[in-house]
PDB file of N, CA and C in Angstrom:
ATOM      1  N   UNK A   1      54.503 115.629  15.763  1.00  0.00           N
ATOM      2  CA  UNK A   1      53.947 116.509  14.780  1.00  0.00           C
ATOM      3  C   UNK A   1      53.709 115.780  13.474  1.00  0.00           C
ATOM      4  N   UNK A   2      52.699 116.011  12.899  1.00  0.00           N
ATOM      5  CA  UNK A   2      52.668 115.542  11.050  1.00  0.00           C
ATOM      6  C   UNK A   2      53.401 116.379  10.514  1.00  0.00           C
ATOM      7  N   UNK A   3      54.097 115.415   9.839  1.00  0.00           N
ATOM      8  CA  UNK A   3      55.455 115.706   8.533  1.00  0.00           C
ATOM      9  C   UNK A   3      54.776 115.155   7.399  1.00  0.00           C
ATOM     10  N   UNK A   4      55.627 115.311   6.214  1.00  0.00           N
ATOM     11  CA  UNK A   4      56.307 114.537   5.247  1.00  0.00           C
ATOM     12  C   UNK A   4      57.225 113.700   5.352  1.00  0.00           C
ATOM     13  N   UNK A   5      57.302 112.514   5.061  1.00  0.00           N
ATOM     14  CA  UNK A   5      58.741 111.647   4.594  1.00  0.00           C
ATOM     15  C   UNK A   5      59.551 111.894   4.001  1.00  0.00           C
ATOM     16  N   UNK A   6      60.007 112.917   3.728  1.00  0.00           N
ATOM     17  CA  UNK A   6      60.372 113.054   1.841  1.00  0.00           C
ATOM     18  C   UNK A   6      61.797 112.875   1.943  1.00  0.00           C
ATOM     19  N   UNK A   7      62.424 112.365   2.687  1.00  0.00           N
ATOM     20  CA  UNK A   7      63.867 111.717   2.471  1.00  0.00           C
ATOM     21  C   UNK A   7      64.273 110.624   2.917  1.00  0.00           C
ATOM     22  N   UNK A   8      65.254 109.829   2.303  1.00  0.00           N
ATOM     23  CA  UNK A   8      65.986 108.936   3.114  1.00  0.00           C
ATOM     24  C   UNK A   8      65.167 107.456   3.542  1.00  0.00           C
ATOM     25  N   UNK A   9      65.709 107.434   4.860  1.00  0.00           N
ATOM     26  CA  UNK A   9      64.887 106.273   5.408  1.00  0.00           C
ATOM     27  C   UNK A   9      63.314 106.217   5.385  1.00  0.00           C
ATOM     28  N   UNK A  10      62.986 107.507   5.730  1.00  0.00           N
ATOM     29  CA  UNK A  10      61.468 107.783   6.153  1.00  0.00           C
ATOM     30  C   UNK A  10      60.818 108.016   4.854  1.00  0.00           C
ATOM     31  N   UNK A  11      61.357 107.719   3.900  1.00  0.00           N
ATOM     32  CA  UNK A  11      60.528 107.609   2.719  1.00  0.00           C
ATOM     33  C   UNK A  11      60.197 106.474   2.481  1.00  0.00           C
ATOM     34  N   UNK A  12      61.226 105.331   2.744  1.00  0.00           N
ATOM     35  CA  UNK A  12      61.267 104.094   2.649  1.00  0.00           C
ATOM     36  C   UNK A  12      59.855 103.462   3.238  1.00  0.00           C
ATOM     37  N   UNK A  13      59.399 103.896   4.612  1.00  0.00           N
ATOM     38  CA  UNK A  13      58.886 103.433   5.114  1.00  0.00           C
ATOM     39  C   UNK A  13      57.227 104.258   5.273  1.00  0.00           C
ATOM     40  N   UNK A  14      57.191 105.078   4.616  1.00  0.00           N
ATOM     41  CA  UNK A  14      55.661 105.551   4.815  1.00  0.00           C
ATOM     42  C   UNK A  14      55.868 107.307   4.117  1.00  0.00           C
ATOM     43  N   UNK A  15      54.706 107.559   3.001  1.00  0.00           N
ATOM     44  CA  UNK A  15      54.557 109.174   2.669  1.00  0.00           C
ATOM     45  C   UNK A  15      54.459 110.094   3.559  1.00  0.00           C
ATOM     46  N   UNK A  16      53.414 109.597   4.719  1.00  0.00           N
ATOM     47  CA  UNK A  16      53.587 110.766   5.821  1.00  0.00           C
ATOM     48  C   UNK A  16      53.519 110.134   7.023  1.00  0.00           C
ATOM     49  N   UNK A  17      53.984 111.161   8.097  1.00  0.00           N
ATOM     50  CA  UNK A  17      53.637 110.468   8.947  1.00  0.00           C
ATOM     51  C   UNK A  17      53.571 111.012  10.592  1.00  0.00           C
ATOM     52  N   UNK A  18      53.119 110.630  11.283  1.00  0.00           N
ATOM     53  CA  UNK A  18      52.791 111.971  12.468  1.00  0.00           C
ATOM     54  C   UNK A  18      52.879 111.060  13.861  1.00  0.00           C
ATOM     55  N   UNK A  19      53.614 111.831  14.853  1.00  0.00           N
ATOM     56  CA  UNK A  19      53.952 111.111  16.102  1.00  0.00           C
ATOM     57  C   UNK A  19      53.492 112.176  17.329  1.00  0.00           C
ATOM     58  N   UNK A  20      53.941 111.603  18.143  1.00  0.00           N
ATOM     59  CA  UNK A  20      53.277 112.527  20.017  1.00  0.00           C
ATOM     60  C   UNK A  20      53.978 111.946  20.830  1.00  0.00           C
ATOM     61  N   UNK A  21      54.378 112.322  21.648  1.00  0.00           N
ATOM     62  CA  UNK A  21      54.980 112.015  23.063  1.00  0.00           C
ATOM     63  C   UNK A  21      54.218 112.745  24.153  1.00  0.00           C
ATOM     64  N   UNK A  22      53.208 111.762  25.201  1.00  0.00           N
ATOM     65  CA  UNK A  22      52.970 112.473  25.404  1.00  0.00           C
ATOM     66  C   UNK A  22      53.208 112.003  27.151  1.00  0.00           C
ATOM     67  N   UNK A  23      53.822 113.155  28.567  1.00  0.00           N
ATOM     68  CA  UNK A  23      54.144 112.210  30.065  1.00  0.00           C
ATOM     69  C   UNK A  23      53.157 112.833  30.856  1.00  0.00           C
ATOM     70  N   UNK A  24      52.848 112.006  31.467  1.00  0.00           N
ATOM     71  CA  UNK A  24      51.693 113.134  32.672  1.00  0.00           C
ATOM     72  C   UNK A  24      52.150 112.208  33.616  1.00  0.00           C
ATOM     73  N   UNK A  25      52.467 113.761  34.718  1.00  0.00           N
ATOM     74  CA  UNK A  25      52.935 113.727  36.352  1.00  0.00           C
ATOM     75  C   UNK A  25      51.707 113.321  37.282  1.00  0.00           C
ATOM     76  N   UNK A  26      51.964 112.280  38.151  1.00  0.00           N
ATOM     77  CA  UNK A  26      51.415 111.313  38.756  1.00  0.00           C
ATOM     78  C   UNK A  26      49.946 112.345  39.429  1.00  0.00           C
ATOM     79  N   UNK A  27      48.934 111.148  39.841  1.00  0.00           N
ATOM     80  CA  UNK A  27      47.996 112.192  40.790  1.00  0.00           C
ATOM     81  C   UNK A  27      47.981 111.644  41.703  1.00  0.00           C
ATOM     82  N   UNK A  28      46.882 111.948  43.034  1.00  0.00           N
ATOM     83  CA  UNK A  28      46.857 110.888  43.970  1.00  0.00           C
ATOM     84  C   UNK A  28      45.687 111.061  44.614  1.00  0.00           C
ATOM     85  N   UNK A  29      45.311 109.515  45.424  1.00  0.00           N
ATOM     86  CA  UNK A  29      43.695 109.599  46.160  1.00  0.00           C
ATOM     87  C   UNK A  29      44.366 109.088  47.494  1.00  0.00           C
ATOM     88  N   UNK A  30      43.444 108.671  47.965  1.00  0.00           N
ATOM     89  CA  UNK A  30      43.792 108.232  49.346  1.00  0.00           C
ATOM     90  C   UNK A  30      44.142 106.753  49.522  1.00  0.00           C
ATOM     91  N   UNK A  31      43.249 106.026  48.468  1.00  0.00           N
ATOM     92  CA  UNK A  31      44.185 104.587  48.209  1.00  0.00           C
ATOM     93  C   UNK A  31      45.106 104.305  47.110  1.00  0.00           C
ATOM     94  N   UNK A  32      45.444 105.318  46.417  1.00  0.00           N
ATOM     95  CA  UNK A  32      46.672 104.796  45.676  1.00  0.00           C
ATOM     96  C   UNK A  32      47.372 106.231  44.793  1.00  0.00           C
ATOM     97  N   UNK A  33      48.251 106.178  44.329  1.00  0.00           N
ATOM     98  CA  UNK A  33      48.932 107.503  43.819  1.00  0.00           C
ATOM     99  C   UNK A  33      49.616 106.840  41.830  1.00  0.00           C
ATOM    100  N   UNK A  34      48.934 107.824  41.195  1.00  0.00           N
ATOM    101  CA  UNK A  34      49.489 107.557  39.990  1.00  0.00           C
ATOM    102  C   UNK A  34      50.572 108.063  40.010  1.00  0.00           C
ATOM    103  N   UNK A  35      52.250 107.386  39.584  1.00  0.00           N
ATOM    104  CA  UNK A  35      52.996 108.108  39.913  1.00  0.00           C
ATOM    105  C   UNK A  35      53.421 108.777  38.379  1.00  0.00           C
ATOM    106  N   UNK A  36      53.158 108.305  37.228  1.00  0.00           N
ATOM    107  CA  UNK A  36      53.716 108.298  36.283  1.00  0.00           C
ATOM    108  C   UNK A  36      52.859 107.395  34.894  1.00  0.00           C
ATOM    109  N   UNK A  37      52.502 108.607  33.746  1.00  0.00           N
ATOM    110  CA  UNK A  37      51.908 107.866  32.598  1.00  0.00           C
ATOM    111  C   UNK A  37      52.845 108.020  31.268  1.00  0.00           C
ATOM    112  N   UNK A  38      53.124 107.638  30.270  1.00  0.00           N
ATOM    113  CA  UNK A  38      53.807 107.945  29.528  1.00  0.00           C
ATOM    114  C   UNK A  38      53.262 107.096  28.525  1.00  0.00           C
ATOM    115  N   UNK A  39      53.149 107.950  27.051  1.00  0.00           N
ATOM    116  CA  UNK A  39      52.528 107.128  25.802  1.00  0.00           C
ATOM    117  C   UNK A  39      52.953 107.892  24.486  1.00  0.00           C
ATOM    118  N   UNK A  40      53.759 107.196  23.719  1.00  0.00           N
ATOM    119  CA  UNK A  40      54.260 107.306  22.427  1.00  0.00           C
ATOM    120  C   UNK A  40      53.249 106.800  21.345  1.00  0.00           C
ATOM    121  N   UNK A  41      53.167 107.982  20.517  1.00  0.00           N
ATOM    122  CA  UNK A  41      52.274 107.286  19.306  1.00  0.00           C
ATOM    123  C   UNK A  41      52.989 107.054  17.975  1.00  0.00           C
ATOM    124  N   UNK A  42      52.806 106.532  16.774  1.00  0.00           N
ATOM    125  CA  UNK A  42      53.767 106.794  15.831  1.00  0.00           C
ATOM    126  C   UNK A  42      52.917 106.124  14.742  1.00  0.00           C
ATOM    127  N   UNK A  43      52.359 106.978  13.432  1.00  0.00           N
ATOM    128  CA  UNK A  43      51.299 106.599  12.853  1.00  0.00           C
ATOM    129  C   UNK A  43      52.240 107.017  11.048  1.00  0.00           C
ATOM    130  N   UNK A  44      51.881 105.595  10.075  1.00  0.00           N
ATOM    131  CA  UNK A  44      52.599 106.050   9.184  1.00  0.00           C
ATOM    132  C   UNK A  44      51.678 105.838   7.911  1.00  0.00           C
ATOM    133  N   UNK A  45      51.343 106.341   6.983  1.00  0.00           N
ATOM    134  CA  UNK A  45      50.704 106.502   6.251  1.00  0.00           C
ATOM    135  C   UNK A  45      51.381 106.379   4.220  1.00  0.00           C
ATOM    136  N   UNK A  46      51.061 105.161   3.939  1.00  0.00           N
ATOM    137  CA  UNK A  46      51.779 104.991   2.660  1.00  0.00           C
ATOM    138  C   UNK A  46      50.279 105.238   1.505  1.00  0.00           C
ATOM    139  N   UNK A  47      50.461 105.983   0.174  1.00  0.00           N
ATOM    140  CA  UNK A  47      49.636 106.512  -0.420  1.00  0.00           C
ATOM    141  C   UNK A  47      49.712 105.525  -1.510  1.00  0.00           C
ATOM    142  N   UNK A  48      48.568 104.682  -1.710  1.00  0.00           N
ATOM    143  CA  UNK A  48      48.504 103.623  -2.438  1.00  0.00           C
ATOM    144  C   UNK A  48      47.741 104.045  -4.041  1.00  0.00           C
ATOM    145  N   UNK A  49      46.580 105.139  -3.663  1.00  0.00           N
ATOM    146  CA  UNK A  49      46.250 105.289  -4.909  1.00  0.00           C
ATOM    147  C   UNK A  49      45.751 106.672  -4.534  1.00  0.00           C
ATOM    148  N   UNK A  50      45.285 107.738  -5.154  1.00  0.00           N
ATOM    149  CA  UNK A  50      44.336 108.869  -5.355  1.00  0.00           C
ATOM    150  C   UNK A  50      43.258 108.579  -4.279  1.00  0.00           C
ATOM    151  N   UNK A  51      42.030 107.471  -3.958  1.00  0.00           N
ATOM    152  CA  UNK A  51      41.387 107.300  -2.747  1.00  0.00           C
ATOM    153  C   UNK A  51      41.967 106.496  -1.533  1.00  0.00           C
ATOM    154  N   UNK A  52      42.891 105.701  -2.202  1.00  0.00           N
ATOM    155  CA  UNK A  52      43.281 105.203  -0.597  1.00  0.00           C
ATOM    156  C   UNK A  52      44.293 105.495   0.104  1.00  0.00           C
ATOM    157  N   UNK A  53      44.846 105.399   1.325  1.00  0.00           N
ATOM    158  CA  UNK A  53      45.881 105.001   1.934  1.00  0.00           C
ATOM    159  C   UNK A  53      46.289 103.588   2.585  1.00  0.00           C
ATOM    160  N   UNK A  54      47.334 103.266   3.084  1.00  0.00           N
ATOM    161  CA  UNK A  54      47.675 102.644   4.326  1.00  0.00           C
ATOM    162  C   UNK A  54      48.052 103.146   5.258  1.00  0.00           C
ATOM    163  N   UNK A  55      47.329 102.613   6.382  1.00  0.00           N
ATOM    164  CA  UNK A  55      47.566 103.448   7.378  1.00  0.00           C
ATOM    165  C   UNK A  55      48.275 102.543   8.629  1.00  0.00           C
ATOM    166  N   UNK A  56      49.132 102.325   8.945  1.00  0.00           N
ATOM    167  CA  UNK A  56      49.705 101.658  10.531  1.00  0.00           C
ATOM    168  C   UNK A  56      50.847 102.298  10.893  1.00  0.00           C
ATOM    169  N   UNK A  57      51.058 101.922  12.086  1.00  0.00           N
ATOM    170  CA  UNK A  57      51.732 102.514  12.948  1.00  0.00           C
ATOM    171  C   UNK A  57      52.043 101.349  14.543  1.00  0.00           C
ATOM    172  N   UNK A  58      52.447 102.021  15.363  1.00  0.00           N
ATOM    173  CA  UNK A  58      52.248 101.890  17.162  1.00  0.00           C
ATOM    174  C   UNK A  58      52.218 102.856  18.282  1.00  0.00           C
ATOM    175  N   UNK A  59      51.512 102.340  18.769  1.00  0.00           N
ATOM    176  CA  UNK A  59      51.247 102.746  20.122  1.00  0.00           C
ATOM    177  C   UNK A  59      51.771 102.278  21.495  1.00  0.00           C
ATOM    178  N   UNK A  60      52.461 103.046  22.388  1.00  0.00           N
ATOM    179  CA  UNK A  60      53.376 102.399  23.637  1.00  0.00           C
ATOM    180  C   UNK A  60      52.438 103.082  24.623  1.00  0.00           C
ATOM    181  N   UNK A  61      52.189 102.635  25.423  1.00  0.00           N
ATOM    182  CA  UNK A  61      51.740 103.338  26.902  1.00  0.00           C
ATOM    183  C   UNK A  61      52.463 102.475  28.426  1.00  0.00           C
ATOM    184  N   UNK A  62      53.004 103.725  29.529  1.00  0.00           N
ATOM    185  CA  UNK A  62      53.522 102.605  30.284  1.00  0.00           C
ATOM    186  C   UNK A  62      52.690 103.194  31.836  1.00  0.00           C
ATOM    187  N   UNK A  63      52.173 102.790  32.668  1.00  0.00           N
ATOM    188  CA  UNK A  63      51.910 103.347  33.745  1.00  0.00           C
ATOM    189  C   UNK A  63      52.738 102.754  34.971  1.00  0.00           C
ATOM    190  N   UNK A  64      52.933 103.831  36.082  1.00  0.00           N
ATOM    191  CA  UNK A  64      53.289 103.585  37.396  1.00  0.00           C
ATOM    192  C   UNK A  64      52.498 103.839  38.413  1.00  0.00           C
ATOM    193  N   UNK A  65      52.403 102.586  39.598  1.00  0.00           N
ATOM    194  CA  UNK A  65      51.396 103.200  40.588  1.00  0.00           C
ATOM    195  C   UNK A  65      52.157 102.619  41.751  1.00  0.00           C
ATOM    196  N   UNK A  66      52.022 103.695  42.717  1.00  0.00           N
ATOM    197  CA  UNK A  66      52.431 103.265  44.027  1.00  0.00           C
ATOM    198  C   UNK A  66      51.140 102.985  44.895  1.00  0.00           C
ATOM    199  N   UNK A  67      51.205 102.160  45.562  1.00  0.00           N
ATOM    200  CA  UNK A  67      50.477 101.613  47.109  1.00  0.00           C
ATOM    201  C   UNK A  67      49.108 100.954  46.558  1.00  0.00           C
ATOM    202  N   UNK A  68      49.987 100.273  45.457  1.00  0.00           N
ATOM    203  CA  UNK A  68      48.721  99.070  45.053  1.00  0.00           C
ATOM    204  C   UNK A  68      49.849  97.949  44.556  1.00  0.00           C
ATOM    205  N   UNK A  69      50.932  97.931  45.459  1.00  0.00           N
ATOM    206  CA  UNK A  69      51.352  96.909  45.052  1.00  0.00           C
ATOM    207  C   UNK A  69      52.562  97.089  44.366  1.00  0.00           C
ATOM    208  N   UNK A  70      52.705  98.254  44.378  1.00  0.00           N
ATOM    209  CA  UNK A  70      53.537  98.963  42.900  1.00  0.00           C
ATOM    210  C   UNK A  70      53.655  98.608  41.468  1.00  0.00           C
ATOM    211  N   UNK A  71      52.406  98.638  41.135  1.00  0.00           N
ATOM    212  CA  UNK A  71      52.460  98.591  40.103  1.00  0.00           C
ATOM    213  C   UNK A  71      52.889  99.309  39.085  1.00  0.00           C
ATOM    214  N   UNK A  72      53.851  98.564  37.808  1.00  0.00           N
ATOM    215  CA  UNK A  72      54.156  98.852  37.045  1.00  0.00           C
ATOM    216  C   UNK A  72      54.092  98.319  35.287  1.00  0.00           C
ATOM    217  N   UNK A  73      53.266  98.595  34.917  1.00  0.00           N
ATOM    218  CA  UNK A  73      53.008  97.935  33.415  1.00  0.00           C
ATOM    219  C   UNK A  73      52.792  98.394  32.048  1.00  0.00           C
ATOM    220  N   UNK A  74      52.949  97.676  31.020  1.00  0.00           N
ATOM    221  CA  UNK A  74      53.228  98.637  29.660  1.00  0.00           C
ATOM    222  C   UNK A  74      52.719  97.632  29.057  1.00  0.00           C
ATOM    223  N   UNK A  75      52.037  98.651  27.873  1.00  0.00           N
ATOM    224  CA  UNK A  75      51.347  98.139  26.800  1.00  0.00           C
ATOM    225  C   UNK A  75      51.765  98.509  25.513  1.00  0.00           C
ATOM    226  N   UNK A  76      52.237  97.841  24.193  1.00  0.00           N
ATOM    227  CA  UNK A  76      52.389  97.902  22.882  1.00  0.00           C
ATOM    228  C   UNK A  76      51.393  97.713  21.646  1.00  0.00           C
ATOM    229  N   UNK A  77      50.413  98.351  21.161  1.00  0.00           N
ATOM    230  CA  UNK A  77      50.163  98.234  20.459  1.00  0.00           C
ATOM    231  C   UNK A  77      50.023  98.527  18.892  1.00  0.00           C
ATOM    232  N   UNK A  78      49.489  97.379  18.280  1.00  0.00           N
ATOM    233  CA  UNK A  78      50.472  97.074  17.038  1.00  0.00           C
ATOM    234  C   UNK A  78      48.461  97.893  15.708  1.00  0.00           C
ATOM    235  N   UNK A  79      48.924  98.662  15.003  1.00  0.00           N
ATOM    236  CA  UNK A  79      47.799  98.982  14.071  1.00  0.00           C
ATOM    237  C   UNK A  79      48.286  98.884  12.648  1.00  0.00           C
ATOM    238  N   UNK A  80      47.420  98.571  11.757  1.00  0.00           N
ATOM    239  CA  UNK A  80      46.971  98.537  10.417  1.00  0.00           C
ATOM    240  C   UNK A  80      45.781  98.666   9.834  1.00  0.00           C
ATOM    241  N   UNK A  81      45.565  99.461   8.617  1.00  0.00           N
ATOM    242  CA  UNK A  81      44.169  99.733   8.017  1.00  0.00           C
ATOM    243  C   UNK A  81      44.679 100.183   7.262  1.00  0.00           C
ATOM    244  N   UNK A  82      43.332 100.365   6.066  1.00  0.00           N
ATOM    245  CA  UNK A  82      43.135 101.119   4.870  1.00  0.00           C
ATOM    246  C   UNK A  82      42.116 102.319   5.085  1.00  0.00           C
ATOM    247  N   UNK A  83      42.430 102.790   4.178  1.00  0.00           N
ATOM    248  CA  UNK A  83      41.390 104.426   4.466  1.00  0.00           C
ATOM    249  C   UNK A  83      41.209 104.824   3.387  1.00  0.00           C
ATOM    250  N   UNK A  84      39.908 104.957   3.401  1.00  0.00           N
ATOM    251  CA  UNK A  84      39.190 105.442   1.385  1.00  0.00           C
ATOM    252  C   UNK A  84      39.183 106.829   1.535  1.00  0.00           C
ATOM    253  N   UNK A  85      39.778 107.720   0.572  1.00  0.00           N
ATOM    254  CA  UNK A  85      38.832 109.102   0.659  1.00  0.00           C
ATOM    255  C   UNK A  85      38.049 109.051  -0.213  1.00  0.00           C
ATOM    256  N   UNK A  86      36.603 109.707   0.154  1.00  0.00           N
ATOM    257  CA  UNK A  86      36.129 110.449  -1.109  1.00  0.00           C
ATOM    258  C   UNK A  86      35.425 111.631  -0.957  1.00  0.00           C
TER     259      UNK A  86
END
């Protein structure tokens, strides 16, 4: 959900800031079965002036697949930007 920071640690580290969890239960075809997706977001937003922000955060995603081998693999990714309003 988007919050506020407004205490403590989480002030330290960003004015606002908004996360998701999100799991989806596997599907399946005839050559392979998703068994399992899972992806965390976590986005933090520090207020630099009246038009801008900073904006970074990460992103986790992990997937599972059966009858390809079993595959299993995860991805981390890393974000930063600026953002003008006007």
């Amino acid at each position: 959900g988007n919050q506020s920071a407004t205490s403590g640690f989480k002030k330290k580290l960003a004015d606002w800031f908004d996360w998701s969890f999100n799991y989806y239960l596997g599907a399946k075809s005839k050559e392979s079965e998703i068994k399992s997706i899972m992806a965390i977001d976590l986005r933090l937003l520090i207020k630099l002036s009246n038009n801008y922000l900073f904006d970074y955060g990460l992103n986790f995603k992990n997937l599972s697949v059966k009858n390809m081998g079993d595959v299993k693999t995860s991805q981390l990714d890393l974000k930063a930007g600026v953002i003008y309003l006007f």
